[in-house]
N, C-alpha and C. Protein backbone atom coordinates (compact mmCIF):
# COMPACT_ATOMS: atom_id res chain seq x y z
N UNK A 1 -75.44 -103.34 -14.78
CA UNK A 1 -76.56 -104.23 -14.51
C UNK A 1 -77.54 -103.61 -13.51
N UNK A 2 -77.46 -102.95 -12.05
CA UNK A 2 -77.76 -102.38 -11.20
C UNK A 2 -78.92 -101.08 -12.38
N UNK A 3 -78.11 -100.67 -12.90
CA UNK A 3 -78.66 -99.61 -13.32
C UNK A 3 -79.82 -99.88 -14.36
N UNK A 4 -79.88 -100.66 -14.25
CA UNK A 4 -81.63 -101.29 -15.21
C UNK A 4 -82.43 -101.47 -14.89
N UNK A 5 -82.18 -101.89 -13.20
CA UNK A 5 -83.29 -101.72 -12.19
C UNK A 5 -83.98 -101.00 -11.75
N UNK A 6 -85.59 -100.19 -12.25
CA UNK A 6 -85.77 -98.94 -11.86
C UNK A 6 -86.35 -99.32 -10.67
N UNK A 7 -86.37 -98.84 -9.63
CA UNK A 7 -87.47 -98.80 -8.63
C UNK A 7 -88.61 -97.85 -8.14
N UNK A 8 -88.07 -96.60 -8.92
CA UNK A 8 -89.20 -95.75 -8.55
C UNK A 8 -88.94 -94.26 -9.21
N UNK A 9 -90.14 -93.83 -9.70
CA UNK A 9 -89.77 -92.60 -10.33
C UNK A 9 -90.20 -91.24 -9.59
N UNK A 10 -89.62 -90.13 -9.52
CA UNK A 10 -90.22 -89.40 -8.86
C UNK A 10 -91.47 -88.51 -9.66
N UNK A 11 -92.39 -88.18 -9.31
CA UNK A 11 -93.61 -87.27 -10.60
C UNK A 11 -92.82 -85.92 -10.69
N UNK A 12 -92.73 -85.50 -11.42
CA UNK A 12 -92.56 -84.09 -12.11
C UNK A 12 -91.34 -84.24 -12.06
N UNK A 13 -90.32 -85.21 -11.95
CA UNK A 13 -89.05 -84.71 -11.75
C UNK A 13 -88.51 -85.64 -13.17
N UNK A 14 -86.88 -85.34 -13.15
CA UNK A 14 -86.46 -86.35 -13.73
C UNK A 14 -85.60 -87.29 -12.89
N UNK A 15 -85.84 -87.27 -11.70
CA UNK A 15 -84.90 -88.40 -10.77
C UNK A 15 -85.56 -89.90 -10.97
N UNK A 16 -85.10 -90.64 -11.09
CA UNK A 16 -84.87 -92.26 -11.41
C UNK A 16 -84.39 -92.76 -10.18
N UNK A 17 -85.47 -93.44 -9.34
CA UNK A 17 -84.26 -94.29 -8.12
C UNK A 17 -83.74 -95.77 -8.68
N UNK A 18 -82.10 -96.05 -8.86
CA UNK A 18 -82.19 -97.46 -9.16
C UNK A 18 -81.74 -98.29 -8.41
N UNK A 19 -81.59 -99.43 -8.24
CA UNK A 19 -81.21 -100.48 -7.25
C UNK A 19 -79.78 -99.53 -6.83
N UNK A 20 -78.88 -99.04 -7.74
CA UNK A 20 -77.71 -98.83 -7.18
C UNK A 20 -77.46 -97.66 -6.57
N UNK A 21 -78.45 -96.91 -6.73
CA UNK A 21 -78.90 -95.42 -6.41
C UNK A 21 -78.56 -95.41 -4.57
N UNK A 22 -79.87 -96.60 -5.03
CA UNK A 22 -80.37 -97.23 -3.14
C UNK A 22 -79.64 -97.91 -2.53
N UNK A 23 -78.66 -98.76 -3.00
CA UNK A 23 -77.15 -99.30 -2.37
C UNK A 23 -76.12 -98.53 -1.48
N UNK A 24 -76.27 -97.30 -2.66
CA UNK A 24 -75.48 -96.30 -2.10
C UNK A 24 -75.85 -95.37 -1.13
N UNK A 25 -77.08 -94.86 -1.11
CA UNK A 25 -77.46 -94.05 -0.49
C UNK A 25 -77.89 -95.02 1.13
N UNK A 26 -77.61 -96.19 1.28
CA UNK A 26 -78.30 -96.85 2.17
C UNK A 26 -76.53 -97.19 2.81
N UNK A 27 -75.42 -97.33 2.30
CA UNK A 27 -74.73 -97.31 2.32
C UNK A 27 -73.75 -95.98 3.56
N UNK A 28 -74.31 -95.36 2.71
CA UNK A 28 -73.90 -93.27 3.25
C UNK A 28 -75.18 -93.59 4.76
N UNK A 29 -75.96 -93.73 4.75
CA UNK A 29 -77.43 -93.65 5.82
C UNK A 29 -77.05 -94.76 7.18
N UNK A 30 -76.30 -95.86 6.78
CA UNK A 30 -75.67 -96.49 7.67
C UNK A 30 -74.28 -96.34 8.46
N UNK A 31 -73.76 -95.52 7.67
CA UNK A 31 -72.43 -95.25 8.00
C UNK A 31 -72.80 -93.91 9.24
N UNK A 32 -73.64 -93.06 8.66
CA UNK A 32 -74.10 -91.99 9.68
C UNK A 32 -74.74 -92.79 10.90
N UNK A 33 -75.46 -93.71 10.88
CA UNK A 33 -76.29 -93.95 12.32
C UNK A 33 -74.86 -94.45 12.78
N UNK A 34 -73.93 -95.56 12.62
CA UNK A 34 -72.75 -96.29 12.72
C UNK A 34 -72.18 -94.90 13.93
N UNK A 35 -72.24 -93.90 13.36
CA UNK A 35 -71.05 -93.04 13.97
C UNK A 35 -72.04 -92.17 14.97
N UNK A 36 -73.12 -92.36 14.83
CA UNK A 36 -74.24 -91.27 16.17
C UNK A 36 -74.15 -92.86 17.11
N UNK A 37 -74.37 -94.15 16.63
CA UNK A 37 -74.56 -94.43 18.10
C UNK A 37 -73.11 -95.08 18.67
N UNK A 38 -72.31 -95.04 17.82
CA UNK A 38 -71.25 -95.32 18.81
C UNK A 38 -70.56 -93.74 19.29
N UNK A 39 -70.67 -92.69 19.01
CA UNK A 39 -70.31 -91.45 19.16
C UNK A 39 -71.04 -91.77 20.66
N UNK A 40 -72.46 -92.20 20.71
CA UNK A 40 -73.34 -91.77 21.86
C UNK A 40 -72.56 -92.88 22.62
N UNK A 41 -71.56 -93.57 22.55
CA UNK A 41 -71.54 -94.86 23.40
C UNK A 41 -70.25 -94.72 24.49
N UNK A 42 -69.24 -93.89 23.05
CA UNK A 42 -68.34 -93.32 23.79
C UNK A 42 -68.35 -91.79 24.62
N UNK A 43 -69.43 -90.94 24.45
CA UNK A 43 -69.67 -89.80 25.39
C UNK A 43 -70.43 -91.00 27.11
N UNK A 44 -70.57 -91.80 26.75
CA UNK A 44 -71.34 -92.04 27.94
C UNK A 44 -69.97 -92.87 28.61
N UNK A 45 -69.01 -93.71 28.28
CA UNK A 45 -68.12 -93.95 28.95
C UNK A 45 -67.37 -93.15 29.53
N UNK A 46 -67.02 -91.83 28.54
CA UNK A 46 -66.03 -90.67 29.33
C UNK A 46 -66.68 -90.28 30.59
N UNK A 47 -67.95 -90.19 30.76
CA UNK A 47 -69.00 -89.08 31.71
C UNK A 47 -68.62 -90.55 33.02
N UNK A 48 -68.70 -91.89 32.65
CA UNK A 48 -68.34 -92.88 33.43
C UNK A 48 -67.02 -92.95 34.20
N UNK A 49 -66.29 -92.92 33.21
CA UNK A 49 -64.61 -92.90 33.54
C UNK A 49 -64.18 -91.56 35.17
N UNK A 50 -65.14 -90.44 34.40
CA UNK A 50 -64.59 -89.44 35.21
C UNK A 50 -65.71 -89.12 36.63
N UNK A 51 -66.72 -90.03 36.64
CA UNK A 51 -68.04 -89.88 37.47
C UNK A 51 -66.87 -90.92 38.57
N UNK A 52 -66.38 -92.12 38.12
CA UNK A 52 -65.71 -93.09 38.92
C UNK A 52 -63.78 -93.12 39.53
N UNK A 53 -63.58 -91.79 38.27
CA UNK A 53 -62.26 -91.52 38.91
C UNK A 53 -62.07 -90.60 40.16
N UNK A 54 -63.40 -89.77 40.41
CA UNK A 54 -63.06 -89.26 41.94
C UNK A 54 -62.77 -90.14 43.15
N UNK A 55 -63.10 -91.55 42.95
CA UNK A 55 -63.14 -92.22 44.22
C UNK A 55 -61.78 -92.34 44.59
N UNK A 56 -61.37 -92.32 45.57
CA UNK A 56 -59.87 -92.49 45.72
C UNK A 56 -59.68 -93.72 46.24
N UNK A 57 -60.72 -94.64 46.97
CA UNK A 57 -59.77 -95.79 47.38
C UNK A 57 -61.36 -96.61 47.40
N UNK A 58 -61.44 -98.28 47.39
CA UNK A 58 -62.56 -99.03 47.21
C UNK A 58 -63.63 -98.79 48.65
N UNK A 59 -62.99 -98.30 49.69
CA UNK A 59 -64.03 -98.27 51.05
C UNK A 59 -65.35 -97.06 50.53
N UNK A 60 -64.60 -96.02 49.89
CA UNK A 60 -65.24 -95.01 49.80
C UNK A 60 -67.06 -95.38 48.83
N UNK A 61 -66.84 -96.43 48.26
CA UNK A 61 -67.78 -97.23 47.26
C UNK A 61 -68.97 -97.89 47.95
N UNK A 62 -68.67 -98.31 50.05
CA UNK A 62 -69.95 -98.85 50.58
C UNK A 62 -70.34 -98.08 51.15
């Protein structure tokens, strides 16, 4: 059914975009940002973890 849906043709080519084309590929395009910004979420906790594990005791903090 998906595949009856054209949405767009490319000129000179023979590529066909169809609804399910774009499901998928939007699919794959989300999964990549998914993993850059939580990738970026967890580099910034480690740099946290170890910026706050030098302190040795709570006085050293005022």
């Amino acid at each position: 059914m998906l595949e009856f849906i054209v949405l767009g043709i490319v000129p000179g080519t023979n590529f066909v975009l169809t609804l399910s084309w774009l499901l998928l590929l939007g699919l794959i395009a989300a999964g990549f940002a998914f993993a850059y910004l939580e990738g970026g979420k967890i580099r910034t906790v480690r740099r946290t973890n170890k910026a706050t594990a030098k302190v040795s005791s709570p006085n050293q903090l005022a």
